[in-house]
Protein backbone atom coordinates (compact mmCIF):
# COMPACT_ATOMS: atom_id res chain seq x y z
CA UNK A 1 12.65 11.78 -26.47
CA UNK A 2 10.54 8.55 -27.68
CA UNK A 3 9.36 6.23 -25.04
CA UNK A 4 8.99 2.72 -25.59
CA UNK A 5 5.58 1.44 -23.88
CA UNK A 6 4.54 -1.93 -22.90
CA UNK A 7 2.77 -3.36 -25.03
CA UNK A 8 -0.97 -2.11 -23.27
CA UNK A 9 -4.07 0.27 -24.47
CA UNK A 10 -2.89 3.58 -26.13
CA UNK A 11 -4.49 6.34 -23.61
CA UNK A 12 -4.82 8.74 -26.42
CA UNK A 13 -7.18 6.38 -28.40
CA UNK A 14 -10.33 7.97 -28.18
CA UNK A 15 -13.33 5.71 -26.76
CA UNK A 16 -15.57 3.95 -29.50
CA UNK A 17 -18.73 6.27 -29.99
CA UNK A 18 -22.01 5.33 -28.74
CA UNK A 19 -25.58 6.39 -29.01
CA UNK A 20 -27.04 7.63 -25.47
CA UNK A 21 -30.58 7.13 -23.86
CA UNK A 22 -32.13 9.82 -22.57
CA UNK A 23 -31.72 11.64 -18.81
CA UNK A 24 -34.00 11.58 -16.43
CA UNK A 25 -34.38 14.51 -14.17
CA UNK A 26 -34.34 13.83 -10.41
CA UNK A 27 -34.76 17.06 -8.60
CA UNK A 28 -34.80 21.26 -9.04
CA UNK A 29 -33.59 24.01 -6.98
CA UNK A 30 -33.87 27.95 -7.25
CA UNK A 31 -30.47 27.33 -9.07
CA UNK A 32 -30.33 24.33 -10.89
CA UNK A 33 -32.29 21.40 -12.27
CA UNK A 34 -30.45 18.01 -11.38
CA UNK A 35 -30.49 15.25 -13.73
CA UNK A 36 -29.24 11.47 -13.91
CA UNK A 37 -27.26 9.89 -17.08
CA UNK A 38 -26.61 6.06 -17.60
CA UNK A 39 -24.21 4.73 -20.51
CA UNK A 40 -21.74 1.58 -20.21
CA UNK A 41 -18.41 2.18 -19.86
CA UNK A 42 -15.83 1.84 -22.84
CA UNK A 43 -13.61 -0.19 -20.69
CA UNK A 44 -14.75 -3.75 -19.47
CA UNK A 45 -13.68 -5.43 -16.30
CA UNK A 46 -14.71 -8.51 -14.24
CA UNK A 47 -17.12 -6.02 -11.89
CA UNK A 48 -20.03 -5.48 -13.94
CA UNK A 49 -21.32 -2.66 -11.71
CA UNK A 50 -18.34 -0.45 -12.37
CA UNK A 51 -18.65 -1.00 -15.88
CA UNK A 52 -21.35 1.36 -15.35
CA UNK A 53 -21.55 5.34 -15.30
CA UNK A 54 -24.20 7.02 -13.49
CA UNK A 55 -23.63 11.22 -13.92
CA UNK A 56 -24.91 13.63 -11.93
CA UNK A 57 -25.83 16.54 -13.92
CA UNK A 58 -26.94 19.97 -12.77
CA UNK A 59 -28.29 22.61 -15.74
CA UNK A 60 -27.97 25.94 -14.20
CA UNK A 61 -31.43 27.47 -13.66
CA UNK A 62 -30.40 31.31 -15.07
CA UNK A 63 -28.26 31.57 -18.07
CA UNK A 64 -28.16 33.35 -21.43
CA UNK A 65 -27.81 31.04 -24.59
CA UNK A 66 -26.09 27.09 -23.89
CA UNK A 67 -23.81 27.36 -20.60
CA UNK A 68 -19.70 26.10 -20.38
CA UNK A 69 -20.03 23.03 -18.41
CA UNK A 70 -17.32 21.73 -16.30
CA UNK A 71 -16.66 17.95 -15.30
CA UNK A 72 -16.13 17.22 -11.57
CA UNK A 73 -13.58 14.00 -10.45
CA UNK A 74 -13.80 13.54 -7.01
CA UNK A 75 -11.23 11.95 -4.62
CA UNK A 76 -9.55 8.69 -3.77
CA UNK A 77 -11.95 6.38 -1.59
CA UNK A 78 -14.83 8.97 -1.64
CA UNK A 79 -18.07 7.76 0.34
CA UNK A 80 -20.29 11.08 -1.10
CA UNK A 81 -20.14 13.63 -3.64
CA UNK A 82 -20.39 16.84 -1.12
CA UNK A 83 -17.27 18.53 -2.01
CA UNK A 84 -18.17 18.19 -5.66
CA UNK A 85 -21.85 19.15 -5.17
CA UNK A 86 -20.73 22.17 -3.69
CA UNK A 87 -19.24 23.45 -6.64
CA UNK A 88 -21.80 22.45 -8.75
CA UNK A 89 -24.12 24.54 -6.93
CA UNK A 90 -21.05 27.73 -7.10
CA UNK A 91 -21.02 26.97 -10.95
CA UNK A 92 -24.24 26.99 -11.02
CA UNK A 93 -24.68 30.65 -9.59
CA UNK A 94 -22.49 31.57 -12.68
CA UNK A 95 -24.69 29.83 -14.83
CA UNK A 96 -22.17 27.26 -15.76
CA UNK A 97 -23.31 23.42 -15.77
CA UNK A 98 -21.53 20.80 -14.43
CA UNK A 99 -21.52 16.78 -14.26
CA UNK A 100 -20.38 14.65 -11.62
CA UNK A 101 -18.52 11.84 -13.21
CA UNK A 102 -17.79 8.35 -10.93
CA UNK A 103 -14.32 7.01 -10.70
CA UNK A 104 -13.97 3.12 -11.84
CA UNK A 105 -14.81 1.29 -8.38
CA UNK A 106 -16.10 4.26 -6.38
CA UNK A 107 -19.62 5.04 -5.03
CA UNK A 108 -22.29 3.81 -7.28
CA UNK A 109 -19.73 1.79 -9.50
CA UNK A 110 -18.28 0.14 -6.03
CA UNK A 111 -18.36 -3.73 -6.57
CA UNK A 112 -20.88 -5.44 -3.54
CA UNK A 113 -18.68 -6.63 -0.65
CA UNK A 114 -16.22 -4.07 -1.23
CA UNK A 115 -15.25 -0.01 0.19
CA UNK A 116 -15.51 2.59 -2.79
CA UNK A 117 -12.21 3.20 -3.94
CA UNK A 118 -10.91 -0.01 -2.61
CA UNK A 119 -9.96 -1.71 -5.83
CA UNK A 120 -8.66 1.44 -7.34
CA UNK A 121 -5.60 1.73 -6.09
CA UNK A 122 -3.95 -1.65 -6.23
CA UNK A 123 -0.35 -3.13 -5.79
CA UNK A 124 -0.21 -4.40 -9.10
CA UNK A 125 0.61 -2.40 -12.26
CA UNK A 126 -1.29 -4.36 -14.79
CA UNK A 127 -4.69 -3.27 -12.93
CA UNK A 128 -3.66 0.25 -12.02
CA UNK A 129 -3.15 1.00 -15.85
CA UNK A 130 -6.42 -1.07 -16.71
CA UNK A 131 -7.96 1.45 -13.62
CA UNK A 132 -6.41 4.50 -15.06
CA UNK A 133 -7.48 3.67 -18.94
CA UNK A 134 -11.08 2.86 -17.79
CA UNK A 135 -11.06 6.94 -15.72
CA UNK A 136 -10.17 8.28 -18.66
CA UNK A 137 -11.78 6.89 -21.11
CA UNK A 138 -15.20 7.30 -18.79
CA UNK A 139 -14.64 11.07 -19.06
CA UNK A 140 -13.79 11.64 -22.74
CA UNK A 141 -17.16 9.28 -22.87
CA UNK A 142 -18.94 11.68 -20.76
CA UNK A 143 -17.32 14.60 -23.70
CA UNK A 144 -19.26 12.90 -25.92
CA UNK A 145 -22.44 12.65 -24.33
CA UNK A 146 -21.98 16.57 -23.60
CA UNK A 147 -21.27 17.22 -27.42
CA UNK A 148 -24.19 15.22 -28.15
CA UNK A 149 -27.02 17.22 -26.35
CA UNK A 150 -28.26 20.85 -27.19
CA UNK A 151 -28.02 22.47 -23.93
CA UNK A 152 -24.68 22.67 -23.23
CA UNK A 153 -22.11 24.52 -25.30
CA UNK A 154 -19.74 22.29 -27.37
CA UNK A 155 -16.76 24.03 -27.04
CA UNK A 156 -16.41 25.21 -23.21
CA UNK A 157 -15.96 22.34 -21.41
CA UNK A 158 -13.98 22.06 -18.35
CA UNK A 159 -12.75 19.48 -16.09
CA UNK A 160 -11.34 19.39 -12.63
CA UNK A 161 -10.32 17.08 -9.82
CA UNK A 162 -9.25 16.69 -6.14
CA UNK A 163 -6.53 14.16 -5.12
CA UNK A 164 -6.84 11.09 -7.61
CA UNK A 165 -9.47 13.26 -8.86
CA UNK A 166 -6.96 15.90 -10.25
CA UNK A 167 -4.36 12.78 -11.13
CA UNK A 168 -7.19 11.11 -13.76
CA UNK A 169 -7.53 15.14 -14.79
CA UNK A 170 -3.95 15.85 -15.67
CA UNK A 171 -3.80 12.57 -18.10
CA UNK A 172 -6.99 13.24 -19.28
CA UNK A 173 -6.65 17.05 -20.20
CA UNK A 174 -3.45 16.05 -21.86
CA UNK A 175 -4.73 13.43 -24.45
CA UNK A 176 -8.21 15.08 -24.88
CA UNK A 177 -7.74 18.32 -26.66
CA UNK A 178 -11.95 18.93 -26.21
CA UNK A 179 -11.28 20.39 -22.74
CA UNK A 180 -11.29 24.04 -22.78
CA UNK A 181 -9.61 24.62 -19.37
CA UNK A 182 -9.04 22.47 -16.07
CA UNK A 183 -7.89 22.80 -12.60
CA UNK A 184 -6.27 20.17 -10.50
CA UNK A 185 -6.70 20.45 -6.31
CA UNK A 186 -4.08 18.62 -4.57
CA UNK A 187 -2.92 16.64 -7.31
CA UNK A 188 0.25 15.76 -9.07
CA UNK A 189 2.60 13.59 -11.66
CA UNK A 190 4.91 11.23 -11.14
CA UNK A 191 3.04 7.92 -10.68
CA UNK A 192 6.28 5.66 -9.38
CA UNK A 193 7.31 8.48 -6.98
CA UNK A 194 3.76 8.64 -5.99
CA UNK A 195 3.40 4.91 -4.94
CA UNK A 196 6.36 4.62 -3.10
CA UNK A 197 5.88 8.40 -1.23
CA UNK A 198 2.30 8.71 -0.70
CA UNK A 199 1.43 7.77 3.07
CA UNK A 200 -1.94 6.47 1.39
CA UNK A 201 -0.04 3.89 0.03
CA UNK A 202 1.90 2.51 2.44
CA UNK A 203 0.50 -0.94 2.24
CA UNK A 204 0.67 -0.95 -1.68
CA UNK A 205 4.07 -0.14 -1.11
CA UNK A 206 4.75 -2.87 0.91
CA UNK A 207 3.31 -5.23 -1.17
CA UNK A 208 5.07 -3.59 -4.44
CA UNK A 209 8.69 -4.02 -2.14
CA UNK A 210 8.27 -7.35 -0.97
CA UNK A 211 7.31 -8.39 -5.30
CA UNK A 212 10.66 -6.78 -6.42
CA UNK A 213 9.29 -3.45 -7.85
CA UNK A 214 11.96 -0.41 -7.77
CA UNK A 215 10.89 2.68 -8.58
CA UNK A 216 12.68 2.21 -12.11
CA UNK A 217 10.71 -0.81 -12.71
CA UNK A 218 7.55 0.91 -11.29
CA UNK A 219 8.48 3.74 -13.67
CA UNK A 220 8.68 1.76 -16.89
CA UNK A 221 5.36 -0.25 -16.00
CA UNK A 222 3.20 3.00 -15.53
CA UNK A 223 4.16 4.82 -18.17
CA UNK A 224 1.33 4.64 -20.68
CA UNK A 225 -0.44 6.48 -17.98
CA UNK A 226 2.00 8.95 -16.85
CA UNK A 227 0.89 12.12 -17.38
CA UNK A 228 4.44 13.82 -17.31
CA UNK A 229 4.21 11.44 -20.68
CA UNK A 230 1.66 13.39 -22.22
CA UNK A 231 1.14 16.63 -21.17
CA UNK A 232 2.63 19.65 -23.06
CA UNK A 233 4.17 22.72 -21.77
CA UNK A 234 3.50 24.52 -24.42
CA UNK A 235 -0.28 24.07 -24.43
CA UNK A 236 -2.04 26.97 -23.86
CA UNK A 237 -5.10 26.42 -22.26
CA UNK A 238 -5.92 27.65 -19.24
CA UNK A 239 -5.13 25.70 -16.26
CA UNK A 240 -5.27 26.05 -12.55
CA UNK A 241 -2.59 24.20 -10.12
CA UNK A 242 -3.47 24.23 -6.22
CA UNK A 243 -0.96 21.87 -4.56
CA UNK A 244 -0.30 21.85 -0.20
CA UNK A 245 3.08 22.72 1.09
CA UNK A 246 3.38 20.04 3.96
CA UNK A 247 0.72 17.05 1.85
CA UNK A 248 2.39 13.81 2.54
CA UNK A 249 -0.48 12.23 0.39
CA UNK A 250 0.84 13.72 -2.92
CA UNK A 251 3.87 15.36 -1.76
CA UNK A 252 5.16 19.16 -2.93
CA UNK A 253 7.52 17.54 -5.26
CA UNK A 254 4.81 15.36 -7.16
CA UNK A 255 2.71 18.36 -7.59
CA UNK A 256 5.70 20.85 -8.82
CA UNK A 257 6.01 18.39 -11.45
CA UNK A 258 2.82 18.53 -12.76
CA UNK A 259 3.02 22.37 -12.40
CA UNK A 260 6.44 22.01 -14.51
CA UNK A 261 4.80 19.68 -17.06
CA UNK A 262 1.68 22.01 -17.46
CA UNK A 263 4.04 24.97 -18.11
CA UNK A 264 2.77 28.00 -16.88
CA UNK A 265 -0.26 27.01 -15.06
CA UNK A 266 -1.79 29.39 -12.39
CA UNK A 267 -0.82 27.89 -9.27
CA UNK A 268 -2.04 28.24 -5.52
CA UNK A 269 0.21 26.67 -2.80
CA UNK A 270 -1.75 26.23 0.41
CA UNK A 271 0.06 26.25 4.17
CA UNK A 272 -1.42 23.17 4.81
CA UNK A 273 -1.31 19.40 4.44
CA UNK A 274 -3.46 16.75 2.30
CA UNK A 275 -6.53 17.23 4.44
CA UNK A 276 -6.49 21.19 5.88
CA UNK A 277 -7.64 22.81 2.97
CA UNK A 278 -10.99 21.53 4.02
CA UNK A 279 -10.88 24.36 6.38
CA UNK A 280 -11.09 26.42 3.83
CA UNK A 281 -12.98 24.50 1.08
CA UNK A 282 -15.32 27.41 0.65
CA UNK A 283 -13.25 29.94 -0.56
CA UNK A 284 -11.56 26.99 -2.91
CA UNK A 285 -14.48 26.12 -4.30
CA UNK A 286 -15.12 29.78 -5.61
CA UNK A 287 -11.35 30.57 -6.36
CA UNK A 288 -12.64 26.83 -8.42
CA UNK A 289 -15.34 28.29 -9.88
CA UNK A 290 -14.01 31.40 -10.51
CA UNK A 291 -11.38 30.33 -12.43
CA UNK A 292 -14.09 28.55 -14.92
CA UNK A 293 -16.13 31.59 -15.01
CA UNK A 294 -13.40 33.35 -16.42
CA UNK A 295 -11.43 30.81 -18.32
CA UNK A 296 -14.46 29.06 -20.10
CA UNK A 297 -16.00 32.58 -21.43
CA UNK A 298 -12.63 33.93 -22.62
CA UNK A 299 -11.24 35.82 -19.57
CA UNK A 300 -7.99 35.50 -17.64
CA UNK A 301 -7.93 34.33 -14.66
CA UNK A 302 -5.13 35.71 -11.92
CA UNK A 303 -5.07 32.88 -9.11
CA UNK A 304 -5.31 34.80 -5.43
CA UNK A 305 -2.36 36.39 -4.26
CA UNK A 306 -2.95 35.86 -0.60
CA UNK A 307 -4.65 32.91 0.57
CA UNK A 308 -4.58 32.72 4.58
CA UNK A 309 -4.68 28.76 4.70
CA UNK A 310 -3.87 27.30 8.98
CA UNK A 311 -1.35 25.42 9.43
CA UNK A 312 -2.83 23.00 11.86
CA UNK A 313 -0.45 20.12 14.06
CA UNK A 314 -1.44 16.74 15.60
CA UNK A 315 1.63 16.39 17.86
CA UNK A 316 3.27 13.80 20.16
CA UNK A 317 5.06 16.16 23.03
CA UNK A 318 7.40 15.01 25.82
CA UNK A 319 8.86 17.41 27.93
CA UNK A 320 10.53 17.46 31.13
CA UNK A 321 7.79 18.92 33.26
CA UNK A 322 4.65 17.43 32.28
CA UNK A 323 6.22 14.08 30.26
CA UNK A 324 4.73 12.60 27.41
CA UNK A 325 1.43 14.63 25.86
CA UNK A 326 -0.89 15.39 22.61
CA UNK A 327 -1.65 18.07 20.88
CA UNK A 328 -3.38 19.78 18.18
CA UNK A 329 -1.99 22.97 17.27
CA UNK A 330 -1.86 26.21 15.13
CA UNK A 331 1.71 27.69 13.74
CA UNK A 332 1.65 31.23 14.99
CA UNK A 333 5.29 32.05 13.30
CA UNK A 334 7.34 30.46 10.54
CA UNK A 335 11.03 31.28 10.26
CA UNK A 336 10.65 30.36 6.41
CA UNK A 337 8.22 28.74 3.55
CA UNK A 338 9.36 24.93 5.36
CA UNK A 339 9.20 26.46 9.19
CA UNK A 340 12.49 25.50 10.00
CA UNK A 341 12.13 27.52 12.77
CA UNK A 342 8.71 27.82 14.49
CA UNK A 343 6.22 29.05 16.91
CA UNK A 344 2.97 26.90 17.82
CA UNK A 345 -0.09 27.17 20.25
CA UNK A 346 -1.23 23.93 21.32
CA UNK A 347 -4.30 22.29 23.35
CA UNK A 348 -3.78 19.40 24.78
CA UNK A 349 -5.49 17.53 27.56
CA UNK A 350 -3.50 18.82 30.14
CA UNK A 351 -4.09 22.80 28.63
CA UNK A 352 -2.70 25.26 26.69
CA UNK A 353 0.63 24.99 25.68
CA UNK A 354 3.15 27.37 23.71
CA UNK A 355 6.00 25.71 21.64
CA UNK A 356 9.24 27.65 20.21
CA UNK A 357 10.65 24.56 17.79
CA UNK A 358 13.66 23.72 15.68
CA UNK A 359 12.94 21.05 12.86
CA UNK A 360 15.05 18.27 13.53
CA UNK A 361 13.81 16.31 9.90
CA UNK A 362 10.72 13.62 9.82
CA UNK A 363 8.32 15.77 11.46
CA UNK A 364 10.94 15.68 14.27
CA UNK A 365 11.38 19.31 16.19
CA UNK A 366 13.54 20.24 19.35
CA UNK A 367 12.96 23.15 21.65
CA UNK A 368 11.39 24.84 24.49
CA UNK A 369 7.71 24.30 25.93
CA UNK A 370 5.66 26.89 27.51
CA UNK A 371 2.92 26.32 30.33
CA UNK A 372 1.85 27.66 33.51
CA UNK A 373 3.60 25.67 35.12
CA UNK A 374 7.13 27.61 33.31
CA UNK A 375 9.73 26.73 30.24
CA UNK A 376 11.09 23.25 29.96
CA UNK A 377 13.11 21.54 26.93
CA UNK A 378 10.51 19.74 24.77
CA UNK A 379 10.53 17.03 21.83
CA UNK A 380 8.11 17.04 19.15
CA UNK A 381 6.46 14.98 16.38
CA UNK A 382 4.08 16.58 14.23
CA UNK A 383 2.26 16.04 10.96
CA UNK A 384 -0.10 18.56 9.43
CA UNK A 385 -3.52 18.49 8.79
């Protein structure tokens, strides 16, 4: 089916080509040397710091002939580059290289006077698809700087994002047929759903509402960065799909539509919400790195087949014993994949508390409370880490 665009920048234009400077290396471990890059960005806007692009770059200390590298998007509003560093330093134990590419208006590119990511995300279309362009057009720059130096290999390059991270990812992997393989955390399609679902964007939303923008409008607006636009799926390159059951920051649905756009990705569904696979970010940054280690040197990669993952609960409890409460709690028992039914420890301030629930809808459950104290009806709101 042919869409009719606004009238805006084709995404699948490739950036204008550029000759580089030189890096300059900053630092060396027993596993990698770290370097820093500097080129302009292809996209101009009215902030000339984020028209900037610092990379970090990290050349794996052990490795037999010129290593895969893999490019590493971080997440929306990000303040440091430790998740990302992380797997650098996991990529780099498998001798692969990887750079660490700024999003427009985050950390070093973050306008003075402003929080990094602040102007990323706006309630206005016009600027999110300027935003959007200018990400991926940064990273198919950052291709070309790859393809243009010696130690890297040419044709085993990877990319992969958390969050907004994995959003700029999807578009980009589908318009820039240079990337060997990528791997989206916690990310998904659907832009218009997105903006008017996402509990990050609740203000946005607001804003969007109160201007006259529907979803269909929304819809139309975005979609010259869409990725359920461009993606293919019948590509087969290797990709990697790791979404969160109960994320109400890009919600199950978003992300099974980027799985169903991708085609047959390999796909990882964690127990948790948006923020609780932090809990187990170590083993996701070597499933991560894993996957690269297999996909970028010509192996198949089998995503894990268990993958304990808490679900943890910040609750508001009332009860007719103790009255109104908190709580943070672990799910001991799930009826089903959406716990329906469910079974919950809790601390609270006033102690330990056991809690047999029936989901109600909204976060909403209705059962019966255990303490020391004995069993009394309870009412509970939850959301999930």
């Amino acid at each position: 089916m042919q869409i009719a665009f606004p009238q805006v920048a084709d995404v699948r234009v490739a950036p204008e080509r550029i000759e580089f400077g030189e890096w300059r290396q900053v630092g060396r471990t027993e596993l990698f040397s770290e370097y820093r890059m500097t080129f302009p960005s292809a996209v101009q806007t009215d902030f000339p710091k984020n028209d900037s692009i610092e990379l970090q770059v990290f050349l794996p200390a052990s490795t037999f002939g010129r290593p895969p590298v893999v490019i590493l998007l971080h997440f929306w509003g990000a303040t440091d580059n430790l998740l990302e560093r992380d797997t650098a330093r996991e990529l780099a134990d498998r001798g692969i290289a990887s750079v660490i590419v700024p999003l427009p208006f985050h950390l070093t590119r973050t306008p003075d006077g402003y929080r990094s990511g602040e102007l990323a995300i706006v309630p206005d279309p016009n600027r999110l698809l300027q935003t959007m362009l200018q990400s991926v057009s940064d990273v198919r720059r950052t291709v070309d700087w790859i393809q243009s130096r010696s130690e890297f290999s040419s044709n085993a390059i990877g990319l992969t994002g958390t969050s907004l991270g994995a959003i700029v990812s999807s578009l980009t992997f589908a318009v820039e047929p240079r990337i060997t393989a990528a791997s989206f955390m916690l990310g998904g399609a659907d832009l218009s759903y997105l903006l008017l679902n996402s509990s990050r964007t609740t203000v946005q939303r607001k804003i969007l509402s109160d201007e006259g923008w529907t979803e269909e409008k929304l819809k139309l607006a975005l979609a010259p960065i869409e990725p359920l636009n461009f993606l293919n799926p019948s590509d087969t390159r290797p990709t990697y799909l790791i979404s969160a059951r109960h994320d109400n920051v890009v919600p199950l649905e978003s992300s099974l539509k980027l799985q169903a756009a991708l085609g047959n990705p390999e796909f990882l569904l964690l127990e948790t919400g948006h923020y609780g696979g932090f809990l187990v970010k170590d083993r996701l940054v070597r499933s991560i790195a894993s996957f690269f280690d297999s996909s970028l040197r010509g192996r198949r990669f089998n995503a894990p087949d268990k993958f304990y993952s808490p679900t943890i609960r910040f609750s508001v409890m009332m009860d007719t014993t103790t009255g109104l409460n908190l709580g943070a709690g672990l799910d001991i028992w799930r009826s089903n994949e959406r716990a329906d039914i469910f079974l919950a420890g809790y601390i609270t301030p006033r102690g330990l508390r056991g809690y047999f629930g029936f989901q109600l809808g909204n976060g909403v459950s209705l059962g019966a409370m255990f303490s020391r104290s004995g069993t009394s009806p309870g009412l509970v709101w939850s959301t999930i880490f």
